[in-house]
Protein backbone atom coordinates (compact mmCIF):
# COMPACT_ATOMS: atom_id res chain seq x y z
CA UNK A 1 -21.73 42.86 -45.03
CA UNK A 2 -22.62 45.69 -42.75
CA UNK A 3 -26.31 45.32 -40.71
CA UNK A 4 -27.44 48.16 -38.08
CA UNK A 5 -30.59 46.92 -36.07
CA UNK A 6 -32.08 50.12 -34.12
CA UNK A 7 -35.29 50.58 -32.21
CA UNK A 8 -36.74 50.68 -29.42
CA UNK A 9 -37.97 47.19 -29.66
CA UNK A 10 -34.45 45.50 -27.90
CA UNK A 11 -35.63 41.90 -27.58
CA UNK A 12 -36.86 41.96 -31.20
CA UNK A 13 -33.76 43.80 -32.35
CA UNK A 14 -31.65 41.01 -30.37
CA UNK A 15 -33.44 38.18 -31.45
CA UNK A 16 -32.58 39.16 -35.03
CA UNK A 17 -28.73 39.75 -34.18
CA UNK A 18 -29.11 36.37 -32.76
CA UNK A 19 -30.60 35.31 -35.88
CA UNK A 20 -28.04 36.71 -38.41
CA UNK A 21 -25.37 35.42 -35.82
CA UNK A 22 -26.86 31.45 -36.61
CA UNK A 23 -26.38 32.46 -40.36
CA UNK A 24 -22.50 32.44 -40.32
CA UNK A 25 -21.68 29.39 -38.10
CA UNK A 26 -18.29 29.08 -38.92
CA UNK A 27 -17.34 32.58 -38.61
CA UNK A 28 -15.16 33.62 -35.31
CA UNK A 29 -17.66 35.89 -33.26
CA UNK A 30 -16.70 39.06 -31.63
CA UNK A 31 -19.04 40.63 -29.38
CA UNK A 32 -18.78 44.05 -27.97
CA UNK A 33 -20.84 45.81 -25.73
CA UNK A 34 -21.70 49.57 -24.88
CA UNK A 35 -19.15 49.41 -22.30
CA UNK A 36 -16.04 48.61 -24.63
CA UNK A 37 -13.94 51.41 -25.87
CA UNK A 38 -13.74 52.89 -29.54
CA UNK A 39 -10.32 51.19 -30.00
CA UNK A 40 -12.01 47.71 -28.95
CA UNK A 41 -13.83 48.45 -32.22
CA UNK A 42 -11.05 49.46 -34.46
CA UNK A 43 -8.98 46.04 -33.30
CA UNK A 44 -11.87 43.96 -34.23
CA UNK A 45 -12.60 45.17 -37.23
CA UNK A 46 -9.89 46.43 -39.24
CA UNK A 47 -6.61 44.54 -37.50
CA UNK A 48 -5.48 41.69 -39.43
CA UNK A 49 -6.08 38.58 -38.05
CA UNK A 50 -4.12 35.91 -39.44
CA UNK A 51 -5.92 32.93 -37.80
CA UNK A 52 -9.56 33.72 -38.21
CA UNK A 53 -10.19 35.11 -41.57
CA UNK A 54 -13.82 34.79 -41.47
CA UNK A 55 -15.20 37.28 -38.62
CA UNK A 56 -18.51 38.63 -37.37
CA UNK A 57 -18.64 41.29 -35.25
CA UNK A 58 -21.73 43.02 -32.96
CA UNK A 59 -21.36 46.03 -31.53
CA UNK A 60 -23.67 47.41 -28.98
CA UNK A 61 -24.65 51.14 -29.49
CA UNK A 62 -21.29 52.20 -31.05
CA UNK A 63 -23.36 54.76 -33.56
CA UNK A 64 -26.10 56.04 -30.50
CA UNK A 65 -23.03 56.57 -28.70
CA UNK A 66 -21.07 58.12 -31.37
CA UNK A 67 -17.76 55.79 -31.43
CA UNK A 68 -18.05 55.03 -34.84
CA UNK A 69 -18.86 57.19 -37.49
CA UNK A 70 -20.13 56.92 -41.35
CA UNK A 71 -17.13 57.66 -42.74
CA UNK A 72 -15.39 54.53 -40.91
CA UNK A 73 -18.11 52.10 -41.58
CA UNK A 74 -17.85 52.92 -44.99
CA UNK A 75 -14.36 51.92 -44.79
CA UNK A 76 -15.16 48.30 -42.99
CA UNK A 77 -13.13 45.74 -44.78
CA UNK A 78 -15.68 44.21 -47.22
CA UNK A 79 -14.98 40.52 -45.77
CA UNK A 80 -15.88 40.98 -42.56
CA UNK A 81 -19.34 41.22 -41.19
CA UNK A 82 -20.95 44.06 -38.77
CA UNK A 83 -23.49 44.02 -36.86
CA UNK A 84 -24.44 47.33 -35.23
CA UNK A 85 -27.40 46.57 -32.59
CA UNK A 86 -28.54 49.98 -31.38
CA UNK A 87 -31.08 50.29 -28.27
CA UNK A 88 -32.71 53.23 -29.76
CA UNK A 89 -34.56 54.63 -33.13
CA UNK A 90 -31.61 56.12 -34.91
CA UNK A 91 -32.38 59.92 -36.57
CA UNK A 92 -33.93 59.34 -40.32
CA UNK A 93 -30.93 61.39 -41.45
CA UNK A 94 -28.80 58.86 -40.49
CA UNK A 95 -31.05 55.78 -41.92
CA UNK A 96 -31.03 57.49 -44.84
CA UNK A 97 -27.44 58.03 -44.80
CA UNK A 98 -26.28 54.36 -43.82
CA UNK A 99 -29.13 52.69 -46.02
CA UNK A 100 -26.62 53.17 -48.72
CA UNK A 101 -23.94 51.04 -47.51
CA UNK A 102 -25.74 48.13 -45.44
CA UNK A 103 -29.16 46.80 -44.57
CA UNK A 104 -30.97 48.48 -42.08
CA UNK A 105 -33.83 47.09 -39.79
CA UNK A 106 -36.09 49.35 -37.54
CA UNK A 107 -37.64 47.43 -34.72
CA UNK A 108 -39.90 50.09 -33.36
CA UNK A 109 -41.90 49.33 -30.25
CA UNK A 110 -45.37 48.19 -30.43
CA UNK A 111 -47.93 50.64 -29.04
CA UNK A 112 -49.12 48.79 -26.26
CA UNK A 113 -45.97 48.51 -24.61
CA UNK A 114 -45.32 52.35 -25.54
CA UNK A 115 -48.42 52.75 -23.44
CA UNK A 116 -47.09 50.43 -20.62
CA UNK A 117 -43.65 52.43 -20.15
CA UNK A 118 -45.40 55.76 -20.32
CA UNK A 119 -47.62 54.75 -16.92
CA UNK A 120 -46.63 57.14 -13.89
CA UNK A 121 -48.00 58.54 -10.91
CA UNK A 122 -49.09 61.30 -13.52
CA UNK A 123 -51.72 59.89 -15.51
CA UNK A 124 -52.05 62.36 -18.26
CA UNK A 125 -49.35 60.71 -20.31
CA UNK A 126 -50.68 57.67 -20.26
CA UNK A 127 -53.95 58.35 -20.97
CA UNK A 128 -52.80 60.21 -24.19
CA UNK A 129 -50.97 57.29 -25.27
CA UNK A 130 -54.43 55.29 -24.73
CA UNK A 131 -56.15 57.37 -26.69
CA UNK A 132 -53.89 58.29 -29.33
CA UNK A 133 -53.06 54.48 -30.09
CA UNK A 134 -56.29 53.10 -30.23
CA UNK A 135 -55.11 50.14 -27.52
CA UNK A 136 -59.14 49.55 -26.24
CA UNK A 137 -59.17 47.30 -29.55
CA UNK A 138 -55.96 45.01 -28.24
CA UNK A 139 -57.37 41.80 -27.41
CA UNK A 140 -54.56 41.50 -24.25
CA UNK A 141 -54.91 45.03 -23.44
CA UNK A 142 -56.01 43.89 -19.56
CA UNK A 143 -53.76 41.17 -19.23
CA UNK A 144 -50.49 43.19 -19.99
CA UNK A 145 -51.55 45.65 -17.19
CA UNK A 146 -52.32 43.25 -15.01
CA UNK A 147 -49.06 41.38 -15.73
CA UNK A 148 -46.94 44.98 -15.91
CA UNK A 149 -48.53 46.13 -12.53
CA UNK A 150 -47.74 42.57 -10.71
CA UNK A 151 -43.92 43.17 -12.36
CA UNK A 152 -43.79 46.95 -10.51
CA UNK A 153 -45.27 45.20 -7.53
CA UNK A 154 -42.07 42.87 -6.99
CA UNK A 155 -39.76 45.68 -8.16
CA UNK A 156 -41.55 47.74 -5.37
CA UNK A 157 -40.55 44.89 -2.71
CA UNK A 158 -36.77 44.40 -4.09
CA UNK A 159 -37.59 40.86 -5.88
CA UNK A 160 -34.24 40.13 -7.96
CA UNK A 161 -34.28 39.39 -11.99
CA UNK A 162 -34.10 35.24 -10.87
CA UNK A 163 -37.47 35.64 -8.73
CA UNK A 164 -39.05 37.57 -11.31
CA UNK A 165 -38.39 35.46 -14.21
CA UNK A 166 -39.88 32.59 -12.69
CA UNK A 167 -43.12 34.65 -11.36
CA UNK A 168 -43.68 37.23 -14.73
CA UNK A 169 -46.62 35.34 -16.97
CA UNK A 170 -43.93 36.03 -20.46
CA UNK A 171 -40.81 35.84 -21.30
CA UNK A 172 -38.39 38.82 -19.13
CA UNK A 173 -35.02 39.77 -20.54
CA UNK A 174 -32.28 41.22 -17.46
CA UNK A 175 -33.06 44.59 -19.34
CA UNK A 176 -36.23 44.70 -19.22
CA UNK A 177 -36.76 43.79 -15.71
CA UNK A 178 -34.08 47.14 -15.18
CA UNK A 179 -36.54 49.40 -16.66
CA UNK A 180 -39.36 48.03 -14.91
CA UNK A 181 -37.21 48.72 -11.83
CA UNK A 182 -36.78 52.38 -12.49
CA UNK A 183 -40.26 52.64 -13.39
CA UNK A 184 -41.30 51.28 -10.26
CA UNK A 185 -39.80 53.82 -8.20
CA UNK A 186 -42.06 56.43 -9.05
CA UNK A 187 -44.64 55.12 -6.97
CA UNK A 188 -45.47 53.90 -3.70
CA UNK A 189 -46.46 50.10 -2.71
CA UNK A 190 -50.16 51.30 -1.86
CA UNK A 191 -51.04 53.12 -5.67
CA UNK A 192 -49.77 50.05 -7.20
CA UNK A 193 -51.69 47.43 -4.98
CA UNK A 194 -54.68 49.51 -5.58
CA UNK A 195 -54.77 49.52 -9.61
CA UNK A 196 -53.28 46.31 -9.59
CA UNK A 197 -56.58 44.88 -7.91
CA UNK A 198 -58.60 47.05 -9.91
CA UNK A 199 -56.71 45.46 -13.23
CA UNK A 200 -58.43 42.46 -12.26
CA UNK A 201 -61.47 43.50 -11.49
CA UNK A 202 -61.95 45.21 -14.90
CA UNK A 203 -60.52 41.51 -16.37
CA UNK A 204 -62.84 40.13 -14.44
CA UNK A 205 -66.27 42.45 -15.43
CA UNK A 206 -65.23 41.94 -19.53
CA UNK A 207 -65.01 38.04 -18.82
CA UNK A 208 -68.61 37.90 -17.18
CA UNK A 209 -70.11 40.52 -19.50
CA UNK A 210 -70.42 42.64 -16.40
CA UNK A 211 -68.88 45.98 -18.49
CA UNK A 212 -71.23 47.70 -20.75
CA UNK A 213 -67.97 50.19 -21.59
CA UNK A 214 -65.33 49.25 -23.93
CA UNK A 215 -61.43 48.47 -22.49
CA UNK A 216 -60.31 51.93 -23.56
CA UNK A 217 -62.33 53.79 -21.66
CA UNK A 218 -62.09 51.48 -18.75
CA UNK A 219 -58.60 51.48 -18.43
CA UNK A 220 -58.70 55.14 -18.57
CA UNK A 221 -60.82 55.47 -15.69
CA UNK A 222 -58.83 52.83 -13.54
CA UNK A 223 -56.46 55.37 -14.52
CA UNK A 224 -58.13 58.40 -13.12
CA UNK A 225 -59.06 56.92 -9.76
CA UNK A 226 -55.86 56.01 -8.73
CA UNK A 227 -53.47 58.69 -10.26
CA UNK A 228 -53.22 62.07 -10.75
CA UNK A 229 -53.86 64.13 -13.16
């Protein structure tokens, strides 16, 4: 059985790897990751192994990073299982192509969090995202600002994954907090602070009925004060 979970959605992709992993309990696991070598592959999979007969294996972006190709996973021995987890949305010639040899799963990221990642010192990406999405009609729009702003903010002043783990208001995987790390040094302490306590003022205005605009356009005017366009 072969399985390739791509997207751009990683904890949802991994929480399904997980998942599949809990469906073969007795099977010896083998786990590689983006950092093992194409031959690391090629022992796993296709060496005989004359103690464990039953084998799962996951391997971490071996098709984004073009270790393995189609015409060797077409040749994975039928009795062992592989799991290809891939970080990224893989080309639709390629879904199309492996669809007809295993089961493929797209875990595409949800638009608010599309909208999240895009936000920069340069506005104008942002705001297109904002528009172009529709987010004004997410109920949490406010609070994942709020709570992606306060995660830049201790990025910004060198926090480490343990302190913000314990601080972030959801769940934060070690990767995530990485790209909230590089995202966070695009700005300076001061533009953060300053949309950070305007997050909460908006938050604030919707709670007490205060706002006669809707989030959308809210957000994209918090937006326009602070960064450029």
């Amino acid at each position: 059985m072969i399985f390739i979970l791509h997207g751009q959605d990683r904890e949802a992709s991994y929480n399904r790897l997980l998942q599949i992993f809990k469906n073969y309990p007795k099977y010896h696991k083998v786990k590689l990751t983006k950092n093992d070598r194409q031959e690391a592959f090629y022992l796993a999979v296709f060496a005989q192994d004359l103690i464990e007969k039953e084998k799962i294996v996951s391997c971490e972006n071996f098709l984004s990073d073009k270790k393995v190709k189609f015409a060797t996973v077409k040749t994975i021995p039928r009795e062992i299982t592989v799991i290809f987890w891939e970080h990224k949305q893989l080309a639709p010639a390629q879904v199309g192509q492996f669809q007809k040899i295993a089961t493929v799963e797209n875990f595409s990221l949800s638009q608010i969090f599309r909208f999240l990642d895009s936000i920069s010192p340069n506005a104008h990406i942002s705001l297109e995202h904002l528009h172009s999405s529709k987010l004004g009609s997410e109920q949490n729009l406010i609070w994942q600002l709020t709570n992606r702003l306060f995660l830049l903010i201790l990025a910004k002043n060198k926090a480490n994954y343990e302190t913000a783990s314990k601080l972030a208001s959801s769940k934060l995987l070690n990767w995530q907090w990485q790209k909230v790390i590089t995202q966070a040094q695009k700005f300076d302490l001061k533009t953060l602070y300053a949309i950070y306590h305007g997050a909460i003022k908006l938050d604030f205005m919707l709670k007490t009925g205060a706002a006669n605009l809707d989030k959308n356009s809210l957000v994209s005017l918090l937006l326009i004060k602070y960064l450029a366009l």
